[in-house]
N, C-alpha and C. Protein backbone atom coordinates (compact mmCIF):
# COMPACT_ATOMS: atom_id res chain seq x y z
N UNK A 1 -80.91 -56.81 -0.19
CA UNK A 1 -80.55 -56.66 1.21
C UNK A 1 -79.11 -57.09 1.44
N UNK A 2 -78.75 -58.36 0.89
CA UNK A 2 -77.33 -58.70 1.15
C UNK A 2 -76.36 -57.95 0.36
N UNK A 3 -76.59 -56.86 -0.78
CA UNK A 3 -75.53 -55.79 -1.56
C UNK A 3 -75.63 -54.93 -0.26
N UNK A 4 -76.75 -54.66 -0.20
CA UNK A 4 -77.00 -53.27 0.98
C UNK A 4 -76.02 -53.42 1.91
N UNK A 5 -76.06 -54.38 3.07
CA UNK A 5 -75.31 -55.26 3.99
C UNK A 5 -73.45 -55.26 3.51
N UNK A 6 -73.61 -55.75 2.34
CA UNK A 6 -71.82 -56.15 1.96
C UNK A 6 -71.29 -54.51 1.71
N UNK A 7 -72.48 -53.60 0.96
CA UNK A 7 -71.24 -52.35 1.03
C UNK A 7 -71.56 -51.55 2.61
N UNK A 8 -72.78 -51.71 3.46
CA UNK A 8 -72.60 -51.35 4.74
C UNK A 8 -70.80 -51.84 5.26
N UNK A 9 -70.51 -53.07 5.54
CA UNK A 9 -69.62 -53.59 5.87
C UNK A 9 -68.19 -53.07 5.26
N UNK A 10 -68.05 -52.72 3.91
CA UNK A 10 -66.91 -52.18 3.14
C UNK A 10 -66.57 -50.86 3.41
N UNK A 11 -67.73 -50.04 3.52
CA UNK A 11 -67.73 -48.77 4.00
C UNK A 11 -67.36 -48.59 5.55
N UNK A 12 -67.61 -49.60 6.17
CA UNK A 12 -66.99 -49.64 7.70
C UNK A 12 -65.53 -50.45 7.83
N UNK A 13 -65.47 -50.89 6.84
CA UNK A 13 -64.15 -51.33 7.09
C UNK A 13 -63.06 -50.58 6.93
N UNK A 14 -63.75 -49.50 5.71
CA UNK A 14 -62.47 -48.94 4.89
C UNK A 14 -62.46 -47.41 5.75
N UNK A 15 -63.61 -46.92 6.16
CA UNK A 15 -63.54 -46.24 6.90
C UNK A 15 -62.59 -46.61 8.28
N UNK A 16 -62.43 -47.58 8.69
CA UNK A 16 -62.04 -47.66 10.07
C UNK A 16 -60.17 -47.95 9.86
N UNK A 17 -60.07 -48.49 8.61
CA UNK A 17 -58.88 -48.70 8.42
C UNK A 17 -57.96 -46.76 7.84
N UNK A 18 -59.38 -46.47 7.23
CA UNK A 18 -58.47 -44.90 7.21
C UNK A 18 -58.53 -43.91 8.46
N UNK A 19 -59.16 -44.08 9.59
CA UNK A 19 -59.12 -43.53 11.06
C UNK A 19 -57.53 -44.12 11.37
N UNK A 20 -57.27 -44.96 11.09
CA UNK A 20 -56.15 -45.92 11.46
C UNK A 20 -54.87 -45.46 10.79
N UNK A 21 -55.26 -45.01 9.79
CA UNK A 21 -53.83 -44.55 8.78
C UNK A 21 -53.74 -43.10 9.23
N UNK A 22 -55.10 -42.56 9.54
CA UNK A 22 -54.99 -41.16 9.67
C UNK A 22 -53.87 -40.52 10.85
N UNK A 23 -54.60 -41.51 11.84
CA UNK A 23 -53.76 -41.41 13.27
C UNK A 23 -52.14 -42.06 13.28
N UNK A 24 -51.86 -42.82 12.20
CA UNK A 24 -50.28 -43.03 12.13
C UNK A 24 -49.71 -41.57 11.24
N UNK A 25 -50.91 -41.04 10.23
CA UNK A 25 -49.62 -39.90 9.48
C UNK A 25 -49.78 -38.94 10.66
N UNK A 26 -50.38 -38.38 11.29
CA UNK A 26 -50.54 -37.56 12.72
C UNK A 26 -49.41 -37.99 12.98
N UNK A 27 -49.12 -39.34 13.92
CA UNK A 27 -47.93 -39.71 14.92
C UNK A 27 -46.39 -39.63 13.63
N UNK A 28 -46.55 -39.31 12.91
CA UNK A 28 -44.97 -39.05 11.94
C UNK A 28 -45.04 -37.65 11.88
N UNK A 29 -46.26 -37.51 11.74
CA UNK A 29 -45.95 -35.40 11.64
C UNK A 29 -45.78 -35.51 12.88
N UNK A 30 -45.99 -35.48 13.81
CA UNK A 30 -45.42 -35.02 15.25
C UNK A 30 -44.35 -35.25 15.52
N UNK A 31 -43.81 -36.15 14.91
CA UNK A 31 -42.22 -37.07 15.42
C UNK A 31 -41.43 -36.33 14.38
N UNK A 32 -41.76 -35.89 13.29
CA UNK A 32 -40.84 -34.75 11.79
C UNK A 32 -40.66 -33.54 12.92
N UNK A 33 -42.22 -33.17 13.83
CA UNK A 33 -42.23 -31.56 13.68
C UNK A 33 -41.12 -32.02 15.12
N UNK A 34 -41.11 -32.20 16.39
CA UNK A 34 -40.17 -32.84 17.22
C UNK A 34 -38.54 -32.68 16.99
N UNK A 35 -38.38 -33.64 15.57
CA UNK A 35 -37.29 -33.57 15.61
C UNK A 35 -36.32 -34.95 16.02
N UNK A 36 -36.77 -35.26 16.95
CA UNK A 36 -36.25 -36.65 17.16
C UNK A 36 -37.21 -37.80 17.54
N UNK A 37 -37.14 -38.84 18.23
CA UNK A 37 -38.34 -40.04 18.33
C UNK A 37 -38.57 -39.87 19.92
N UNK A 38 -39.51 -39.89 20.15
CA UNK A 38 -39.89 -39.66 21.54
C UNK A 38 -40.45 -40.91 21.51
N UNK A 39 -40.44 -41.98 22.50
CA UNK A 39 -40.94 -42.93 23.26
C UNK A 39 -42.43 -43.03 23.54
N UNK A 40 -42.55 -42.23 23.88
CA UNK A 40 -44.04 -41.43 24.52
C UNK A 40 -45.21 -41.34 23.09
N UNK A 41 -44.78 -41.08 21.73
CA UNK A 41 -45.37 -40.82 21.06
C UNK A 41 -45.47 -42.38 20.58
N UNK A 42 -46.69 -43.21 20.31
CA UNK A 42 -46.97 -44.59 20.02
C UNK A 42 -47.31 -44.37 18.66
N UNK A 43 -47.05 -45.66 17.86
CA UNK A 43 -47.82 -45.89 16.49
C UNK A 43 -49.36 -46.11 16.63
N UNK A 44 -49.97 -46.07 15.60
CA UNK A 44 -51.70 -45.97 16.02
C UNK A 44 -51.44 -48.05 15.67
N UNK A 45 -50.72 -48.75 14.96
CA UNK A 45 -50.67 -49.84 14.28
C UNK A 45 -49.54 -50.45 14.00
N UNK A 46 -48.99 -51.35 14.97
CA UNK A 46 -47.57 -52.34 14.30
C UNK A 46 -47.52 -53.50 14.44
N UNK A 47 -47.04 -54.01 13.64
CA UNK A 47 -46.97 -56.11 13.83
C UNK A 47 -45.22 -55.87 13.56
N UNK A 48 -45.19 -56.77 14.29
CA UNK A 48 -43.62 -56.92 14.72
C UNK A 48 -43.50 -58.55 14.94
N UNK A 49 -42.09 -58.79 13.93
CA UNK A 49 -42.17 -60.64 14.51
C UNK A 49 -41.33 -60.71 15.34
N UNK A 50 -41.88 -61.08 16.25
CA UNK A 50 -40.78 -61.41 17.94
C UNK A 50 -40.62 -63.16 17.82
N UNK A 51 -40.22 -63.36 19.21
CA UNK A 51 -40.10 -64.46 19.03
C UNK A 51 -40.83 -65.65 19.43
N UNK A 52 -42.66 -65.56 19.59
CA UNK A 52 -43.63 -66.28 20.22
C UNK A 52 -44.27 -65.91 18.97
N UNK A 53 -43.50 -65.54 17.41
CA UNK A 53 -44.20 -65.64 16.63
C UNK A 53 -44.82 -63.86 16.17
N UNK A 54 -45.80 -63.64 15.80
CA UNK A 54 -45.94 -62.18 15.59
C UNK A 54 -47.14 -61.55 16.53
N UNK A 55 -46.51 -60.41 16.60
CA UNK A 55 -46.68 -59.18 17.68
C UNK A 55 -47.43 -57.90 16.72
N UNK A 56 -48.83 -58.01 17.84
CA UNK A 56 -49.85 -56.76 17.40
C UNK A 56 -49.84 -56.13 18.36
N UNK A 57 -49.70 -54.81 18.03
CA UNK A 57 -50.11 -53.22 19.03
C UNK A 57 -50.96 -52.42 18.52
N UNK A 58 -51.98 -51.95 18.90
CA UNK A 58 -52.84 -51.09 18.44
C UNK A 58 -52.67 -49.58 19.64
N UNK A 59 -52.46 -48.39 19.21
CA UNK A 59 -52.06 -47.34 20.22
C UNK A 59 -51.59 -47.88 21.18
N UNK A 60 -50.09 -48.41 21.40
CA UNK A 60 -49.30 -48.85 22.12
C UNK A 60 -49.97 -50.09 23.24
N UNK A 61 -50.45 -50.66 23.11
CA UNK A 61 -51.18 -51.53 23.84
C UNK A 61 -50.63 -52.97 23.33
N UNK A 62 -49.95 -53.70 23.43
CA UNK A 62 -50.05 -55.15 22.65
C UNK A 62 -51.25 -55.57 23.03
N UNK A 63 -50.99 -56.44 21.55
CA UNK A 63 -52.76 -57.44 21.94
C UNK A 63 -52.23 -58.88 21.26
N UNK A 64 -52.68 -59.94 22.06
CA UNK A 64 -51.80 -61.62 21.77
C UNK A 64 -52.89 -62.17 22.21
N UNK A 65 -53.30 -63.34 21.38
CA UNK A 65 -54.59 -64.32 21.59
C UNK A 65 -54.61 -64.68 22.73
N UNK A 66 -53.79 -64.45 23.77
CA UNK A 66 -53.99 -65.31 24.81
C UNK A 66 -54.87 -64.18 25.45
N UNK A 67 -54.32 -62.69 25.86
CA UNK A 67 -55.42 -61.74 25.93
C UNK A 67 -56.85 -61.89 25.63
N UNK A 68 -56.94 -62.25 24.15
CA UNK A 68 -58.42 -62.55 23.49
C UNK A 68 -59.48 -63.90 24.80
N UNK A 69 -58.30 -64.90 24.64
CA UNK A 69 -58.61 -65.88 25.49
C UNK A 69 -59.47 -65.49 26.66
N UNK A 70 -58.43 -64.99 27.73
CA UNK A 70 -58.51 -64.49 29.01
C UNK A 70 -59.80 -63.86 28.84
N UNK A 71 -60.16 -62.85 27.93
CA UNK A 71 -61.27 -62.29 27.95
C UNK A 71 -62.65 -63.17 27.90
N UNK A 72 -62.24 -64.25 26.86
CA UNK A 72 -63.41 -65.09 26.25
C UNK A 72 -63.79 -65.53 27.42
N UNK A 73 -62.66 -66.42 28.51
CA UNK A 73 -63.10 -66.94 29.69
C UNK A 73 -64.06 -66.30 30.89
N UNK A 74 -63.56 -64.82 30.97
CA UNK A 74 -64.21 -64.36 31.54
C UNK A 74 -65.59 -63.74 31.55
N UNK A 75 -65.57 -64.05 29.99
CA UNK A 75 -67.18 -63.51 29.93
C UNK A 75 -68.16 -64.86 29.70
N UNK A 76 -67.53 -66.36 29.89
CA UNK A 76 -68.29 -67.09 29.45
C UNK A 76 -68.24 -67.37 31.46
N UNK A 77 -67.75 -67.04 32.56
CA UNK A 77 -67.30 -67.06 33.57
C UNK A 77 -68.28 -66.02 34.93
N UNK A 78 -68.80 -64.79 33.98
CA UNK A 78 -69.78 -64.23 34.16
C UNK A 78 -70.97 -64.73 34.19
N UNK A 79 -71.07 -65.04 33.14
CA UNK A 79 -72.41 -65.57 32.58
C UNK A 79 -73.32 -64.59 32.16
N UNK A 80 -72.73 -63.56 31.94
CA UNK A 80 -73.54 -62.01 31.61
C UNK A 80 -74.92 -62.15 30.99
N UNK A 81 -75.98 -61.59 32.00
CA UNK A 81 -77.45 -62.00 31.16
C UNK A 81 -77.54 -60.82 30.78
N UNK A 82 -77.95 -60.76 28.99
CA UNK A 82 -78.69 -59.79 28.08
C UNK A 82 -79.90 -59.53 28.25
N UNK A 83 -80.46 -58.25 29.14
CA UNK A 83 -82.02 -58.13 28.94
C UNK A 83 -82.50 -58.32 27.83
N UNK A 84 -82.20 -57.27 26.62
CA UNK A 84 -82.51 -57.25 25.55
C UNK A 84 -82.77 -58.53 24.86
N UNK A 85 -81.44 -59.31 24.88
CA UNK A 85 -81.23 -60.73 24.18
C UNK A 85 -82.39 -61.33 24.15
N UNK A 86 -83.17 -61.61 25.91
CA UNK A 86 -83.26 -62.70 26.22
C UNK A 86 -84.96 -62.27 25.10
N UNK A 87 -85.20 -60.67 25.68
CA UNK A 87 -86.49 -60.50 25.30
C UNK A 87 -86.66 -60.18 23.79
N UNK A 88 -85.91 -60.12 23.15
CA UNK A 88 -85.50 -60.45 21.66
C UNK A 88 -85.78 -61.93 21.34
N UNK A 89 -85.25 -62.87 22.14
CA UNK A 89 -85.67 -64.46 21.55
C UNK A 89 -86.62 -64.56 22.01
N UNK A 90 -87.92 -64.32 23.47
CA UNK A 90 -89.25 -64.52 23.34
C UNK A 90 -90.25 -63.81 22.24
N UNK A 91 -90.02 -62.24 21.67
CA UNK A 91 -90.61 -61.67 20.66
C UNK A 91 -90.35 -62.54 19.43
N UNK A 92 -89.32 -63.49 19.30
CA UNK A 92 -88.77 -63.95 17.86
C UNK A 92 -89.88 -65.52 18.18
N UNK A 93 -89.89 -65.99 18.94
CA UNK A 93 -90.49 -67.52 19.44
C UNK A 93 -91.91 -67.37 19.54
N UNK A 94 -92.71 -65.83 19.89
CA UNK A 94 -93.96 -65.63 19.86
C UNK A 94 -94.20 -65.50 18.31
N UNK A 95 -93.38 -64.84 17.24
CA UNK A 95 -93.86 -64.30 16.15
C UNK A 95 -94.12 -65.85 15.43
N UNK A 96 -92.71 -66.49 15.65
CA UNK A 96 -92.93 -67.85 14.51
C UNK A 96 -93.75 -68.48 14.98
N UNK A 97 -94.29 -68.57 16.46
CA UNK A 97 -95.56 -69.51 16.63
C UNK A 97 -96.87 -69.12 16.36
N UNK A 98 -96.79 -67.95 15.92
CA UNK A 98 -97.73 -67.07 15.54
C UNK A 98 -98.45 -67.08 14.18
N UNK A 99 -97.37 -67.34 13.19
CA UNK A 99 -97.22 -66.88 11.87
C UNK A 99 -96.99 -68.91 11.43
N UNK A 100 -97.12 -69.83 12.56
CA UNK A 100 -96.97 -71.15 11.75
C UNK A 100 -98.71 -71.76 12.19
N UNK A 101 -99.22 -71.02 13.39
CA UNK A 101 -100.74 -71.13 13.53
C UNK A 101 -101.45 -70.66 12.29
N UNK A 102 -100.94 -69.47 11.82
CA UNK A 102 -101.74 -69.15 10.95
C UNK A 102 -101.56 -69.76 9.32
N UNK A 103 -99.93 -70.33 9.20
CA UNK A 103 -100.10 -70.67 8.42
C UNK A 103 -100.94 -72.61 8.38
N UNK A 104 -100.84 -73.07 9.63
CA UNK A 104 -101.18 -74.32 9.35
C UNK A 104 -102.73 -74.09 9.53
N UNK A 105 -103.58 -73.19 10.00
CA UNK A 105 -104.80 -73.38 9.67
C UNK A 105 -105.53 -72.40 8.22
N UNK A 106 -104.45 -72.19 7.46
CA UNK A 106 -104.75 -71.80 6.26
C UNK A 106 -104.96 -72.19 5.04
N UNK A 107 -103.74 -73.53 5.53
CA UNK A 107 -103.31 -74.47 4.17
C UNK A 107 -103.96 -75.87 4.74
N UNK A 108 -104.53 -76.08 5.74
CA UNK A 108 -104.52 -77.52 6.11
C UNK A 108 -106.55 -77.24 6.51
């Protein structure tokens, strides 16, 4: 299960990193066929060291931990309730009390 799992994960990684390369050779063929650099046309991927240290853009968007932050706050700020979640941990709390009844009047 955990090989299964580690190449699930490799195969999504490497897949997602070649969506990523794909969409930067796209944005250079467009900018060759063009002719000159248009503004307008974004990299799919750049790190750039500025001066608060280094700078990520993903399709022209920067993204900086403090972003990450802001987000974290706001969803711990919500308090967003998971239907699913919640009824996922009573099915998980019924099974083990289920399965430790049966095991303690089996062995004892």
């Amino acid at each position: 299960m955990v090989k299964f799992m580690l190449k699930c994960f490799l195969l999504v990684f490497v897949l997602f990193f070649g969506v990523l390369f794909g969409m930067q050779q796209a944005n250079d063929g467009m900018k060759k066929m063009k002719g000159y650099n248009d503004p307008q046309l974004y990299s799919a991927f750049q790190v750039k060291e500025g001066k608060s240290g280094t700078e990520a853009s993903v399709l022209g968007q920067k993204v900086t931990s403090h972003d990450l932050e802001q987000k974290k706050k706001q969803l711990e700020e919500m308090k967003a309730f998971n239907m699913f979640s919640s009824i996922g941990k009573k099915i998980s709390d019924v099974v083990t009390n289920l399965f430790s009844e049966i095991t303690n009047k089996l062995f004892n």
